[in-house]
C-alpha atoms as a PDB file:
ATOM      1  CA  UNK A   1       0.000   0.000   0.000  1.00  0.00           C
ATOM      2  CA  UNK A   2       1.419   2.772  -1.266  1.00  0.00           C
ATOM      3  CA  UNK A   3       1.864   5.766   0.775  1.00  0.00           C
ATOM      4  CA  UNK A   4       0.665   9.406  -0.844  1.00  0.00           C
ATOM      5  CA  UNK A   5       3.823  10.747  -0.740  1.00  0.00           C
ATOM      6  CA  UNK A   6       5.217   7.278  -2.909  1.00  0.00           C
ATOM      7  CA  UNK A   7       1.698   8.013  -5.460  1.00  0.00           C
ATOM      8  CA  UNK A   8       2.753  11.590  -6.367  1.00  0.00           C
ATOM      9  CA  UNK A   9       6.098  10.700  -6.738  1.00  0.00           C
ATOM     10  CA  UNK A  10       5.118   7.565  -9.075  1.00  0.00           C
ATOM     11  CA  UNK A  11       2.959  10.007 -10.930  1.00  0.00           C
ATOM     12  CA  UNK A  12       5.615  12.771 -11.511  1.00  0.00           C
ATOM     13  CA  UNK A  13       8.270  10.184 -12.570  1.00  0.00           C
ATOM     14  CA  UNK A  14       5.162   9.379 -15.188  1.00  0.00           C
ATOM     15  CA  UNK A  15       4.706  12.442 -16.353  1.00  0.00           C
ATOM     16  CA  UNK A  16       8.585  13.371 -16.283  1.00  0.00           C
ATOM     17  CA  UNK A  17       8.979   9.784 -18.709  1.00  0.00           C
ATOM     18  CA  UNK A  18       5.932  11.203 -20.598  1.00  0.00           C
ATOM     19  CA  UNK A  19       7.448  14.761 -21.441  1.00  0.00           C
ATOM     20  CA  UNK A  20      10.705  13.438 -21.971  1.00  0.00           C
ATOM     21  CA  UNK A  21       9.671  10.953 -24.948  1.00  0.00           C
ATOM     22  CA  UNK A  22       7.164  14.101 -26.357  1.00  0.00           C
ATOM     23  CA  UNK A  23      10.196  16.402 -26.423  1.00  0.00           C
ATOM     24  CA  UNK A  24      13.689  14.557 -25.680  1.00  0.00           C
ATOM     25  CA  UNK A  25      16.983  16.938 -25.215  1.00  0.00           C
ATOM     26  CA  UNK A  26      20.034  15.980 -26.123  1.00  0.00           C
ATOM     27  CA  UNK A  27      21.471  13.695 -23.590  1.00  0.00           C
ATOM     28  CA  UNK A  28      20.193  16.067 -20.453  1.00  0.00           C
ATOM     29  CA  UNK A  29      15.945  15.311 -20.127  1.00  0.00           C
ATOM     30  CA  UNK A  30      15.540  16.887 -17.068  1.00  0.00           C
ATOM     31  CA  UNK A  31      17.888  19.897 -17.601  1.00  0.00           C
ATOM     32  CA  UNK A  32      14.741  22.193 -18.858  1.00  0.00           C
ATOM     33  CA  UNK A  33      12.973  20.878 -15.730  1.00  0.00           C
ATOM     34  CA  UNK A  34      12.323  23.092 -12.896  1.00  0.00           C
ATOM     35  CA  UNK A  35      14.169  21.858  -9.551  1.00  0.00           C
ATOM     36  CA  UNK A  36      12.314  19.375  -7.621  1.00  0.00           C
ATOM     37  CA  UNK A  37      10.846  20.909  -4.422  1.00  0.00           C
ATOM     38  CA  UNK A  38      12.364  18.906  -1.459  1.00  0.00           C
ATOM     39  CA  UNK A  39       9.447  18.080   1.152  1.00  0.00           C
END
């Protein structure tokens, strides 16, 4: 049972595999990404 802190980060590793396949950079997918907010 998944906690809801493990859910949204399952769900924003989705969408951050989703946007990176719609619109790949060159070696660096996550370098037009805004910093991930620590909680």
């Amino acid at each position: 049972m998944a906690t809801e802190g493990q859910r949204i980060h399952e769900e924003a590793g989705e969408i951050l595999r989703q946007a990176g396949e719609a619109r790949p950079l060159s070696g660096h997918r996550t370098a037009a990404l805004p910093p991930t907010p620590s909680i």
